[in-house]
Protein backbone atom coordinates (compact mmCIF):
# COMPACT_ATOMS: atom_id res chain seq x y z
CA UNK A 1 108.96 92.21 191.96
CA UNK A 2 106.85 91.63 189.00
CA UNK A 3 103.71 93.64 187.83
CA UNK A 4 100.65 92.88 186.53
CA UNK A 5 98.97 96.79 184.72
CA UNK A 6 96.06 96.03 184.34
CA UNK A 7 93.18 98.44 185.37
CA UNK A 8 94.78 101.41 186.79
CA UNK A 9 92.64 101.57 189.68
CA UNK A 10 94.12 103.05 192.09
CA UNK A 11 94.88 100.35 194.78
CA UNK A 12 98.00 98.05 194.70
CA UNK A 13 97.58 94.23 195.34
CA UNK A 14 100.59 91.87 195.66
CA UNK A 15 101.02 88.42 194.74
CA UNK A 16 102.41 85.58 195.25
CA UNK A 17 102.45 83.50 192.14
CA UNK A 18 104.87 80.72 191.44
CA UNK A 19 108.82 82.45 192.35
CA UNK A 20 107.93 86.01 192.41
CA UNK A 21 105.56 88.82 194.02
CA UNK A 22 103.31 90.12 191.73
CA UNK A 23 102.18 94.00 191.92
CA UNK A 24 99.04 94.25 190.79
CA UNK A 25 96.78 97.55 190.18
CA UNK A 26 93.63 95.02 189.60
CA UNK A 27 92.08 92.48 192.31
CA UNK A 28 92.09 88.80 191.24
CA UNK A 29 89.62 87.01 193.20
CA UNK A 30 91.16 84.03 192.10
CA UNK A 31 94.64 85.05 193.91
CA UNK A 32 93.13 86.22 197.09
CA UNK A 33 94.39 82.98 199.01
CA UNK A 34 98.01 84.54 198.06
CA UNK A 35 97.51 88.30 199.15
CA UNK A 36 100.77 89.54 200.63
CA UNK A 37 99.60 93.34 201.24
CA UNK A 38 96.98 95.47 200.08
CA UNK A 39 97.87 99.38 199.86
CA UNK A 40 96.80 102.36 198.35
CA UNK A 41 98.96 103.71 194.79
CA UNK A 42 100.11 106.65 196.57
CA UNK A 43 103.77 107.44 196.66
CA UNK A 44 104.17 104.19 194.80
CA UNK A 45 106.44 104.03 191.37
CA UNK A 46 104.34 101.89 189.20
CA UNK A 47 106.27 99.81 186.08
CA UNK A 48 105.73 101.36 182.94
CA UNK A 49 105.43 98.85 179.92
CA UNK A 50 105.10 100.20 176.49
CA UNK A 51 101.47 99.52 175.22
CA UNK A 52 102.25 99.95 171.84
CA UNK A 53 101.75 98.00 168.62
CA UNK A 54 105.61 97.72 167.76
CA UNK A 55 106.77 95.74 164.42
CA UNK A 56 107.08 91.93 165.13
CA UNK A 57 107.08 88.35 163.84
CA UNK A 58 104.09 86.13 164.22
CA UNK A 59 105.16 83.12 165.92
CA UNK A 60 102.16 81.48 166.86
CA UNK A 61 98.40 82.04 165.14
CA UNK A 62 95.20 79.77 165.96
CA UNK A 63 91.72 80.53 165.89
CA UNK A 64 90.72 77.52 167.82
CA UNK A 65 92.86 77.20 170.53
CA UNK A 66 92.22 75.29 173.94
CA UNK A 67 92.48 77.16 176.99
CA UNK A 68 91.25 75.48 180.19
CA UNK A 69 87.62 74.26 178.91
CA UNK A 70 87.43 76.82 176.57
CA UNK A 71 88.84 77.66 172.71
CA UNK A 72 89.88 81.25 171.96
CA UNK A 73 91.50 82.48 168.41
CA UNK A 74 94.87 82.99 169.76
CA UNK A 75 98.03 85.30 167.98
CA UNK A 76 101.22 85.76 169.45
CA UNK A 77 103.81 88.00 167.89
CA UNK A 78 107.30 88.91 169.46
CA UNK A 79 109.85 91.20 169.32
CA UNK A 80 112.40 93.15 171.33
CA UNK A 81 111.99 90.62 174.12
CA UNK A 82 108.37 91.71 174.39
CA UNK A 83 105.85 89.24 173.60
CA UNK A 84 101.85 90.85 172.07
CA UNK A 85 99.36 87.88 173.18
CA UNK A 86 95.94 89.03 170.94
CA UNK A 87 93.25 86.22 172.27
CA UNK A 88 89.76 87.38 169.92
CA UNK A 89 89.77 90.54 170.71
CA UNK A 90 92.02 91.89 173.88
CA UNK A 91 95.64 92.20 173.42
CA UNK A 92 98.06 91.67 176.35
CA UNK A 93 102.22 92.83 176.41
CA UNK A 94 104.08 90.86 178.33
CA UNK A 95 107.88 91.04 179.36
CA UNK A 96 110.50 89.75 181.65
CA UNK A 97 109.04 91.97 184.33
CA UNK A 98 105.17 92.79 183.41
CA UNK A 99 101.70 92.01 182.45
CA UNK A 100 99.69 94.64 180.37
CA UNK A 101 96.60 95.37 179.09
CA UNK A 102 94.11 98.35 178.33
CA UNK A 103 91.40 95.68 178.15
CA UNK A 104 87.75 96.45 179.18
CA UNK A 105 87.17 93.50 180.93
CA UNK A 106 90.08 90.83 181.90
CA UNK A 107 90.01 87.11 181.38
CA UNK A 108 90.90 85.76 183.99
CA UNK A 109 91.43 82.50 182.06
CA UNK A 110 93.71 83.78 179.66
CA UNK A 111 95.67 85.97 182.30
CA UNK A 112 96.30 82.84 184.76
CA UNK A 113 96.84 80.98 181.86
CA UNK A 114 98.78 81.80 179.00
CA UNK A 115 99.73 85.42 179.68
CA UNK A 116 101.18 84.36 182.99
CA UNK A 117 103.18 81.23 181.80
CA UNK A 118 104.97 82.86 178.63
CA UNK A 119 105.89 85.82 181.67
CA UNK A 120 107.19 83.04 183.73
CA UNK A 121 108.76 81.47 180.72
CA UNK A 122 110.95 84.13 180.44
CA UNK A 123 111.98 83.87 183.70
CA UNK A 124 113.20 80.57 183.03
CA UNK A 125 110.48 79.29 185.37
CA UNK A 126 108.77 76.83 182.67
CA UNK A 127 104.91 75.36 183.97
CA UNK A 128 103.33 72.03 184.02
CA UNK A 129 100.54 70.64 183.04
CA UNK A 130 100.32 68.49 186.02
CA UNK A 131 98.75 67.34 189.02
CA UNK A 132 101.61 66.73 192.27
CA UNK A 133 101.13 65.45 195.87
CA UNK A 134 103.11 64.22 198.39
CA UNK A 135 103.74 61.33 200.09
CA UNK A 136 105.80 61.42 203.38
CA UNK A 137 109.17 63.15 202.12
CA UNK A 138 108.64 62.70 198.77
CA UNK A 139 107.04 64.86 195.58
CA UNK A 140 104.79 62.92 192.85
CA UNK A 141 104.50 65.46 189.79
CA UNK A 142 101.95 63.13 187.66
CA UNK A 143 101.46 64.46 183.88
CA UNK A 144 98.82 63.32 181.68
CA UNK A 145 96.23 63.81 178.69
CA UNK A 146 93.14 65.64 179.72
CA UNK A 147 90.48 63.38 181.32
CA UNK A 148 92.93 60.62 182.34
CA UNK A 149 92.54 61.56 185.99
CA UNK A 150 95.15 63.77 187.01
CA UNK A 151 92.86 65.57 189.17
CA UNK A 152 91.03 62.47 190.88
CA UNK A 153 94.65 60.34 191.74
CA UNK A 154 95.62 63.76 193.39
CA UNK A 155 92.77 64.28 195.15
CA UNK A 156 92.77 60.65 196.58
CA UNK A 157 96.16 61.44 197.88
CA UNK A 158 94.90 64.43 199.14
CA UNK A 159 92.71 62.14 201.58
CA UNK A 160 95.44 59.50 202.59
CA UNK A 161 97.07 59.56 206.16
CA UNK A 162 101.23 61.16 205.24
CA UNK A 163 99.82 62.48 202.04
CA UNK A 164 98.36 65.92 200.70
CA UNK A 165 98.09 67.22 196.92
CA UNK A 166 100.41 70.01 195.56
CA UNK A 167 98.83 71.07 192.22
CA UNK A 168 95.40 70.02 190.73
CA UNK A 169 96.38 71.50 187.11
CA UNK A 170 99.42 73.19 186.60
CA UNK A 171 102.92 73.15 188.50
CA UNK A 172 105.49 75.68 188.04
CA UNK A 173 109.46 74.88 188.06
CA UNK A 174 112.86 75.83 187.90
CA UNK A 175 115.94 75.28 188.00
CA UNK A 176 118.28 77.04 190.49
CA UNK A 177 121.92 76.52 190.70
CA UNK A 178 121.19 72.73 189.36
CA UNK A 179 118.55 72.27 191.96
CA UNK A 180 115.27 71.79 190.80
CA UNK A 181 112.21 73.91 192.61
CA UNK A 182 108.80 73.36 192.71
CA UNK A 183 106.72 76.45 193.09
CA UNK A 184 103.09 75.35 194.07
CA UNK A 185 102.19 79.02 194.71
CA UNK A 186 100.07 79.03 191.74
CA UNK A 187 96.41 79.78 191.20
CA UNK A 188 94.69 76.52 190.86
CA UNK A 189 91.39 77.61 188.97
CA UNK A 190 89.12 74.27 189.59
CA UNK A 191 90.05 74.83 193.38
CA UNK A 192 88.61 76.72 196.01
CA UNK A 193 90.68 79.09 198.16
CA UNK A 194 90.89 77.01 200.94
CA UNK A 195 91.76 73.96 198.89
CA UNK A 196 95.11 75.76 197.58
CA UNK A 197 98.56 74.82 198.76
CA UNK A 198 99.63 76.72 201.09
CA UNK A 199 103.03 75.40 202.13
CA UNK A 200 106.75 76.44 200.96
CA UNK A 201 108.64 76.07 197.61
CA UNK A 202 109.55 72.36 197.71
CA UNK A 203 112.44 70.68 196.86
CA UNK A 204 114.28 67.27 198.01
CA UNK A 205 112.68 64.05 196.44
CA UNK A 206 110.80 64.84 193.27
CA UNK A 207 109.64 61.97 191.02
CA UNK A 208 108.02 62.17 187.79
CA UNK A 209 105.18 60.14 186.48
CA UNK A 210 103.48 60.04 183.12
CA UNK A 211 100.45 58.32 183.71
CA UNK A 212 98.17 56.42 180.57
CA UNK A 213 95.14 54.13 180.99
CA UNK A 214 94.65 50.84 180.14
CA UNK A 215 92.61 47.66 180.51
CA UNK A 216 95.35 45.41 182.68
CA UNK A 217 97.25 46.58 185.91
CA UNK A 218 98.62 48.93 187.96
CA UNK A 219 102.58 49.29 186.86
CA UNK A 220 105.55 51.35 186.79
CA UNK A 221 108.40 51.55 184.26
CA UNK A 222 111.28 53.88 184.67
CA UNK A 223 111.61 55.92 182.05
CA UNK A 224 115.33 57.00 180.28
CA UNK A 225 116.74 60.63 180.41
CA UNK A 226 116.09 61.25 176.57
CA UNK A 227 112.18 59.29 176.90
CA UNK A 228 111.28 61.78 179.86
CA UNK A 229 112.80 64.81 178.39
CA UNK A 230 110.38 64.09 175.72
CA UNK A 231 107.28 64.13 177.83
CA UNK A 232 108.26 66.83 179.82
CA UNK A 233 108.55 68.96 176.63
CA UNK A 234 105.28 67.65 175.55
CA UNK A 235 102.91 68.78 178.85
CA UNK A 236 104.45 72.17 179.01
CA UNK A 237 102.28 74.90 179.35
CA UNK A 238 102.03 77.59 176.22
CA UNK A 239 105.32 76.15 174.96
CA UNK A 240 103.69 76.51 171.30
CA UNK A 241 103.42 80.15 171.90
CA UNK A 242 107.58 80.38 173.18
CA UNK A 243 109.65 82.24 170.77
CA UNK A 244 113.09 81.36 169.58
CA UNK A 245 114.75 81.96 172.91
CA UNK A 246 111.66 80.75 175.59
CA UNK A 247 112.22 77.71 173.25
CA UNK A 248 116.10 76.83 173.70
CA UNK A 249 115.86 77.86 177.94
CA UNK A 250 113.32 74.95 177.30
CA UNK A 251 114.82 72.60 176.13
CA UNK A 252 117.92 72.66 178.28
CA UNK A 253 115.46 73.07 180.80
CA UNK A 254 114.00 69.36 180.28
CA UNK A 255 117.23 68.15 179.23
CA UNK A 256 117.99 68.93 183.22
CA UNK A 257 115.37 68.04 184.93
CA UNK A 258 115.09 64.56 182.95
CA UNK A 259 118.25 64.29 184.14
CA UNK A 260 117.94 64.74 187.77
CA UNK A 261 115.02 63.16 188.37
CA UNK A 262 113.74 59.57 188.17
CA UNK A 263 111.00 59.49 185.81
CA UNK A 264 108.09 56.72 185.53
CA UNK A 265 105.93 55.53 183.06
CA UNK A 266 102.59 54.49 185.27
CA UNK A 267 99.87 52.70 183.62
CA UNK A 268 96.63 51.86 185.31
CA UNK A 269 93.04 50.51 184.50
CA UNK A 270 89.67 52.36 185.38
CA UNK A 271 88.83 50.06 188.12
CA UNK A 272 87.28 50.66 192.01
CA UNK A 273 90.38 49.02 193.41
CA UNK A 274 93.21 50.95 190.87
CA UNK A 275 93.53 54.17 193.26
CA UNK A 276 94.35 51.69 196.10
CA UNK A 277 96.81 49.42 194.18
CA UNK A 278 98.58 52.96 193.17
CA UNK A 279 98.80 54.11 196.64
CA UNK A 280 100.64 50.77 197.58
CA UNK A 281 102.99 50.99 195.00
CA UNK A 282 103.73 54.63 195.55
CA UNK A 283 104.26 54.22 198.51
CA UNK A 284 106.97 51.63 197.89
CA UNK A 285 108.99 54.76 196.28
CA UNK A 286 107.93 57.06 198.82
């Protein structure tokens, strides 16, 4: 059990986001698909997380900072295995077990987005910026550059007979006793609630693609360990704002997954028939 203090409002709303059950004293409409129980506070014992400004190292400061379609001015300091996120002008403490904020008003943006990854982070569960869908018995995790079309391949998928999509956006993972998990519990923010995943933690056959455009065909090249690790680290989620030790778990946790995983190189044009051609082919790994 995790815990998101956010409102003190008197109600209690769990979770479920990515490996955990969030406890939440404020309702996130954007979670509702997830709901496990809905209680009053009483006789509860909430998690207490220090709210004060302690002494710390800036390891991160940005005042134009993209978040989602947004840019906020963005600090992160860290100490004590604490982290203070300060995004213009509403601070957040996070920790291995909590969320908190005496904020007037919550963004949900910067909650679902940051806040919650560098909490995850230091649960060794590391996110994604990826789409992922699923094609008979086996899990695509596609990563690329904003506006490449991450979003419309999974879709597409999402319509094909043996298919459905995973993740439009972001796609949390871990590794568990050398096993690597997919947790597609996670709020989805362009999707409705009824467009979420709703299915188990996956595991099994997991391939990675790094997908770029260009003007020729539709192709895959497998990828070495080393060349994956590299993407991997590079369409990770708030890793700019991971301290010394978020940092290393990262790293050996890319170094792993590289490792167990085939990885692809996909390159494809912006053509009617591309989607198709991909389908084919991906279906030849399936």
């Amino acid at each position: 059990m995790r815990y998101l203090n956010l409102a003190n409002s008197g109600k209690i709303y769990n979770y479920k986001i990515a490996d955990c059950v969030y406890r939440s004293d404020l309702e996130v409409q954007e979670l509702e698909y997830s709901i496990q129980a809905l209680s009053f506070a009483e006789n509860q014992t909430p998690n207490k997380l220090s709210r004060q400004i302690i002494e710390s190292a800036t390891i991160y400061s940005d005042d134009y900072t993209p978040v989602g379609e947004n840019y906020y001015n963005i600090q992160v300091s860290y100490a004590r295995n604490s982290y203070q996120l300060t995004v213009n002008q509403s601070t957040y403490f996070i920790n291995q077990k909590s969320i908190s904020s005496q904020n007037q008003e919550i963004d949900k943006t910067i909650l679902l987005g940051p806040a919650l990854c560098l909490n995850l982070a230091m649960n060794n569960v590391f996110c994604l910026h990826s789409s992922a869908f699923k094609i008979k018995e086996t899990t695509f995790v596609l990563m690329a550059e904003s506006g490449t079309g991450k979003s419309t391949i999974a879709r597409y998928f999402h319509q094909q007979k043996n298919s459905c999509r995973i993740a439009d956006d972001i796609l949390p993972l871990k590794v568990v006793k050398g096993e690597v998990i997919l947790f597609p519990q996670f709020p989805q923010l362009k999707l409705s609630s009824d467009e979420q995943y709703h299915g188990e933690n996956l595991t099994g056959r997991i391939v990675l693609l790094f997908a770029n455009k260009n003007s020729e065909s539709v192709s895959l090249t497998k990828l070495q360990t080393f060349d994956a690790a590299k993407n991997l680290i590079k369409h990770t989620v708030a890793s700019r704002l991971f301290s010394q030790q978020e940092l290393a778990n990262h790293m050996d946790f890319c170094h792993k997954v590289a490792s167990d995983l085939p990885a692809f190189q996909l390159t494809y044009p912006h053509q009617e028939n591309s989607l198709k051609q991909l389908s084919e082919l991906l279906n030849e790994q399936a």
